[in-house]
PDB file of N, CA and C in Angstrom:
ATOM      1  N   UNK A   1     136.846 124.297  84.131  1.00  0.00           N
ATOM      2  CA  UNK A   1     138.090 124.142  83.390  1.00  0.00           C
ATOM      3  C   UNK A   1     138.395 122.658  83.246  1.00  0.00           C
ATOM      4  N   UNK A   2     139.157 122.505  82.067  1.00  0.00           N
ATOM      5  CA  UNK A   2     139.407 120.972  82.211  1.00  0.00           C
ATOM      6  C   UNK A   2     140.797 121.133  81.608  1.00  0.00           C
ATOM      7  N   UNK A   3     141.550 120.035  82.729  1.00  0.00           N
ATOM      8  CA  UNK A   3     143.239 120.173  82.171  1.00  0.00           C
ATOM      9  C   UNK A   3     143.421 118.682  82.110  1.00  0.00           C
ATOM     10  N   UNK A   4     144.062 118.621  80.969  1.00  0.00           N
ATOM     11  CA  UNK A   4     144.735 117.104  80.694  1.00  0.00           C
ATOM     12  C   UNK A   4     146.085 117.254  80.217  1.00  0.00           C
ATOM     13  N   UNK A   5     146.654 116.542  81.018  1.00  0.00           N
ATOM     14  CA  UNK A   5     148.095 116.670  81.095  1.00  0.00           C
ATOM     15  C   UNK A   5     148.927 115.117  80.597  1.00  0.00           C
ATOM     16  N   UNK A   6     149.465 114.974  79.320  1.00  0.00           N
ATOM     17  CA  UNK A   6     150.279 113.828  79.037  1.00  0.00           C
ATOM     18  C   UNK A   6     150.294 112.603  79.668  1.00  0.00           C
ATOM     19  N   UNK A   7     148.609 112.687  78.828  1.00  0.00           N
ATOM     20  CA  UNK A   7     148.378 110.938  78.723  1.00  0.00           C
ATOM     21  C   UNK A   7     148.881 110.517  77.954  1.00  0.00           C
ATOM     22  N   UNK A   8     148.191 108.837  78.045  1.00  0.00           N
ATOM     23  CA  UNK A   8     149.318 107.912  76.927  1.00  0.00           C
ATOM     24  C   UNK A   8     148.746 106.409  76.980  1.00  0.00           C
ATOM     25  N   UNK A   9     148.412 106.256  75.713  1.00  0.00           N
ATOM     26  CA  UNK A   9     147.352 104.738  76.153  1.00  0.00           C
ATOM     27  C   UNK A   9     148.190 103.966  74.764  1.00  0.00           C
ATOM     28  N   UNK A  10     148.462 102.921  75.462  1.00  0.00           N
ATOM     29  CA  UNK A  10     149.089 101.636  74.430  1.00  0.00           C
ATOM     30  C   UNK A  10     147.936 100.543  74.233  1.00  0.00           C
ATOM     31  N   UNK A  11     148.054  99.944  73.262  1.00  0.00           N
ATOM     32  CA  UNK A  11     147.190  98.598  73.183  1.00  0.00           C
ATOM     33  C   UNK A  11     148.490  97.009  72.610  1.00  0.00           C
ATOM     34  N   UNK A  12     148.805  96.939  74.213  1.00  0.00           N
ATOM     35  CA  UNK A  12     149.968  95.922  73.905  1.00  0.00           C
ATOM     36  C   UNK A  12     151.344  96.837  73.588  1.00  0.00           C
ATOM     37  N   UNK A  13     151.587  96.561  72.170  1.00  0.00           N
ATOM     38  CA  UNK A  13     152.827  97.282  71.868  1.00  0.00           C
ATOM     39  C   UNK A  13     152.924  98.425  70.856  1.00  0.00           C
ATOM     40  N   UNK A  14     151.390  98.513  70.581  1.00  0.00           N
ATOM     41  CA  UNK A  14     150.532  99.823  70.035  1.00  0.00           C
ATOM     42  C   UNK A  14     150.594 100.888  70.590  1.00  0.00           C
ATOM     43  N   UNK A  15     151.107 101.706  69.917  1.00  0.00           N
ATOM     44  CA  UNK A  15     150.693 103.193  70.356  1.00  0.00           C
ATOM     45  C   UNK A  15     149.625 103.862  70.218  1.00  0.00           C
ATOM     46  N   UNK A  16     148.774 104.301  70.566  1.00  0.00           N
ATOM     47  CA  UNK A  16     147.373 105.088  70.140  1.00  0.00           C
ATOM     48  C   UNK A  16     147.593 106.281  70.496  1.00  0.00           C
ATOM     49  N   UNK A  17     148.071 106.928  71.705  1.00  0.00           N
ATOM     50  CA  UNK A  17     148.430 108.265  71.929  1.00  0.00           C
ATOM     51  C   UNK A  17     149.472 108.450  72.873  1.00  0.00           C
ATOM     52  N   UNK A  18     150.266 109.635  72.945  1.00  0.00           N
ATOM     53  CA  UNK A  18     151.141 109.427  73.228  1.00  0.00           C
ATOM     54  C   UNK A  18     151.601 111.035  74.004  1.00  0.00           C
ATOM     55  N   UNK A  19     151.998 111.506  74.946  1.00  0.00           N
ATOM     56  CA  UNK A  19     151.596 112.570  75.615  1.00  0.00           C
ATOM     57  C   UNK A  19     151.014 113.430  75.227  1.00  0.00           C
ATOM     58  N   UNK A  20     149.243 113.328  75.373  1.00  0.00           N
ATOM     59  CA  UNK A  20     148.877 114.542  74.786  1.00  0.00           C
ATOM     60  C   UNK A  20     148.248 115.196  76.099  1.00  0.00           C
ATOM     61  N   UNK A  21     148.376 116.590  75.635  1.00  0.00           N
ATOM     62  CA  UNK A  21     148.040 117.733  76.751  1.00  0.00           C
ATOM     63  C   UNK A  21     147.200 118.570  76.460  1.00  0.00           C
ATOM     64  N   UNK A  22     145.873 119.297  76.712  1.00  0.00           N
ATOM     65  CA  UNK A  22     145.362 120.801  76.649  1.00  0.00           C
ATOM     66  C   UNK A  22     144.801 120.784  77.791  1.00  0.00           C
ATOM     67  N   UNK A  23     144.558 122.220  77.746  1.00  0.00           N
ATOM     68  CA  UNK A  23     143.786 122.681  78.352  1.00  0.00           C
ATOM     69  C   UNK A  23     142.319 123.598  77.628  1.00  0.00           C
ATOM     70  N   UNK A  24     140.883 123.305  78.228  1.00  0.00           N
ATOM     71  CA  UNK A  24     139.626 124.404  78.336  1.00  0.00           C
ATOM     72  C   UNK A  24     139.025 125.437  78.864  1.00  0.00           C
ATOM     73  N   UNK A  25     139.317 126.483  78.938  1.00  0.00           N
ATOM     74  CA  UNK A  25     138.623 127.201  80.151  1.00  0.00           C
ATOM     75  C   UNK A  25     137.402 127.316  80.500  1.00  0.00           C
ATOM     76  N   UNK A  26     137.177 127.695  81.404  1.00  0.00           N
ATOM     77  CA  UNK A  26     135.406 128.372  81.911  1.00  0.00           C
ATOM     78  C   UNK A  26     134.690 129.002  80.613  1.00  0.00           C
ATOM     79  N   UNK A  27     134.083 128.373  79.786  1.00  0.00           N
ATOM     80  CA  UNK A  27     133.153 129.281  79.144  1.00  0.00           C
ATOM     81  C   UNK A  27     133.631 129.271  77.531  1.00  0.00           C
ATOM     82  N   UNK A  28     134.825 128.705  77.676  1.00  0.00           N
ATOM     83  CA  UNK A  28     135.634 128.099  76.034  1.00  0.00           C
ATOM     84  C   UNK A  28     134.672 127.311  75.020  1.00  0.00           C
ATOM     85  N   UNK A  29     134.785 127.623  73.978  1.00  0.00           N
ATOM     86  CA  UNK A  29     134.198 126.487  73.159  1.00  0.00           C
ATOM     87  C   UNK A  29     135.165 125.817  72.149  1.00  0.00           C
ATOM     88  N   UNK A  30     135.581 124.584  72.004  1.00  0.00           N
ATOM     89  CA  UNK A  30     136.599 124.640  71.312  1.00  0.00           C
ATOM     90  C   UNK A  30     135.927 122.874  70.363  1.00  0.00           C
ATOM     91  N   UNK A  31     136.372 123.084  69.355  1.00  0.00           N
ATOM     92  CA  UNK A  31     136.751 121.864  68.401  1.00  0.00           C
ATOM     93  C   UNK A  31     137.794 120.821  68.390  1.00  0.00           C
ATOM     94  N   UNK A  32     137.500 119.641  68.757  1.00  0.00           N
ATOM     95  CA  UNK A  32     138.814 118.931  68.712  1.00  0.00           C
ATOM     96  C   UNK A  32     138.311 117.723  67.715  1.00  0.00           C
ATOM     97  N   UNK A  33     139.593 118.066  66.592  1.00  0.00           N
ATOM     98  CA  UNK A  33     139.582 117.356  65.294  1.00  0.00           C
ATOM     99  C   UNK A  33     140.953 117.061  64.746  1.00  0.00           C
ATOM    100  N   UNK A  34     140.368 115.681  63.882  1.00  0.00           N
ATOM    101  CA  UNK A  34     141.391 114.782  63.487  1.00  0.00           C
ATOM    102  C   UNK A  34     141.264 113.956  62.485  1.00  0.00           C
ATOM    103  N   UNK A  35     141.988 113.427  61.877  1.00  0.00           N
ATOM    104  CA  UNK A  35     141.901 112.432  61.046  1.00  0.00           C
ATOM    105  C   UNK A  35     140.998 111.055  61.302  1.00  0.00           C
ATOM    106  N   UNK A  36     140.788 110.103  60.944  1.00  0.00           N
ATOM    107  CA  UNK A  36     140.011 108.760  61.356  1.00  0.00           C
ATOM    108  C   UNK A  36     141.084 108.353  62.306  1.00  0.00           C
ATOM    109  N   UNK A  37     140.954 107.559  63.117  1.00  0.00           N
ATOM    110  CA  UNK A  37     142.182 106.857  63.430  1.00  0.00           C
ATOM    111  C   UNK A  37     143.428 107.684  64.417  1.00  0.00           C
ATOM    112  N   UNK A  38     142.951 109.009  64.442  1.00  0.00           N
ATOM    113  CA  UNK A  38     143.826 109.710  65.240  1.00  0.00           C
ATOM    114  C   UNK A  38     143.697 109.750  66.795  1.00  0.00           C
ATOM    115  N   UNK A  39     143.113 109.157  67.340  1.00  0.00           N
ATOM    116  CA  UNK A  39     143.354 108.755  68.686  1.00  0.00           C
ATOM    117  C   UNK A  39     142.522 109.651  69.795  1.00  0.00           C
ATOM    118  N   UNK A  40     141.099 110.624  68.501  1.00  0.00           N
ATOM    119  CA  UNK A  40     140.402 111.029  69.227  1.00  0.00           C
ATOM    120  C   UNK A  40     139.312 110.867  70.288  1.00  0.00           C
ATOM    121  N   UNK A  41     139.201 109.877  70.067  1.00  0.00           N
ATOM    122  CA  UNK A  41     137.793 109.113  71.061  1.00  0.00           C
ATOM    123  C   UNK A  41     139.105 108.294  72.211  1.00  0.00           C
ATOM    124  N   UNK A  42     139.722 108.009  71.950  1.00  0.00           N
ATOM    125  CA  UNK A  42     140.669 107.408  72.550  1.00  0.00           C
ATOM    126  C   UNK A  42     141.182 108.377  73.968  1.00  0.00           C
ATOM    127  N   UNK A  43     141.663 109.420  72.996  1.00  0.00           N
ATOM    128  CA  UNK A  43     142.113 110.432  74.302  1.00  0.00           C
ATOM    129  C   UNK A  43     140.906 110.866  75.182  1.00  0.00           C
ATOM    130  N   UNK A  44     139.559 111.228  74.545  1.00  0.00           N
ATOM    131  CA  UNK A  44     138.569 111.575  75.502  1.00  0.00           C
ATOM    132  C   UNK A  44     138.355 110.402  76.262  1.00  0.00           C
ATOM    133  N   UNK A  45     138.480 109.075  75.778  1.00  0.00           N
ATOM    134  CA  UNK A  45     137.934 107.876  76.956  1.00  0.00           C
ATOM    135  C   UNK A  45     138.463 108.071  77.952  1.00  0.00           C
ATOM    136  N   UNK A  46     140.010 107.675  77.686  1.00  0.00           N
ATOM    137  CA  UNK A  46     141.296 107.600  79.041  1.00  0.00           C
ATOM    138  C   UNK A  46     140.993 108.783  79.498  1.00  0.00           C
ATOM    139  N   UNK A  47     140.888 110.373  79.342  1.00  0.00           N
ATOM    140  CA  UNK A  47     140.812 111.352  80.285  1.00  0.00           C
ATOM    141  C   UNK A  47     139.340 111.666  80.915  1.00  0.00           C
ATOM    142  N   UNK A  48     138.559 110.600  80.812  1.00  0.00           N
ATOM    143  CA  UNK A  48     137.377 110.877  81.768  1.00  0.00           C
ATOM    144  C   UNK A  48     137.076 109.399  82.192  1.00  0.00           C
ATOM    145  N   UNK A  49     138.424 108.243  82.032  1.00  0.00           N
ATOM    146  CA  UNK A  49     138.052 106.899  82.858  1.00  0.00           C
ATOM    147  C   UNK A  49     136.793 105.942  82.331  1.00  0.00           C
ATOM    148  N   UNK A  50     136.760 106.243  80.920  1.00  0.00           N
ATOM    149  CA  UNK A  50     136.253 104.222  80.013  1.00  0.00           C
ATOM    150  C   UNK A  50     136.872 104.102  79.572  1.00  0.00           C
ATOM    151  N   UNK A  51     136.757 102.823  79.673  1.00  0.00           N
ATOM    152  CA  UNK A  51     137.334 101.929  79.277  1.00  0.00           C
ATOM    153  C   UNK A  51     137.673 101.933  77.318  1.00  0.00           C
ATOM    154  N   UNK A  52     138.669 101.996  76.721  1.00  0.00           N
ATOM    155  CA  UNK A  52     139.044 102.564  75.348  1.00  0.00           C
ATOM    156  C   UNK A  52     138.770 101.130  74.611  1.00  0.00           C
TER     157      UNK A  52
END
């Protein structure tokens, strides 16, 4: 399972994301999609610790 619970990564006085939350279960397959620029690689960095 993987739970991410209302992260939030600034760059200075930038917002890039801003509490985002889900959850995956055991055996889930799921899509996570977005616009360019929507703060997707962003949120996966900060919730598994590289550096964004």
């Amino acid at each position: 399972m993987i739970e991410i619970n209302n992260i939030s990564k600034y760059f200075g006085n930038v917002k890039a994301i801003e509490n985002v939350s889900f959850n995956v279960s055991n055996g889930e397959i799921v899509g996570y999609v977005g616009l360019n620029g929507a703060g997707k690689t962003t949120t996966i960095r900060v919730a598994v610790g590289v550096p964004p």
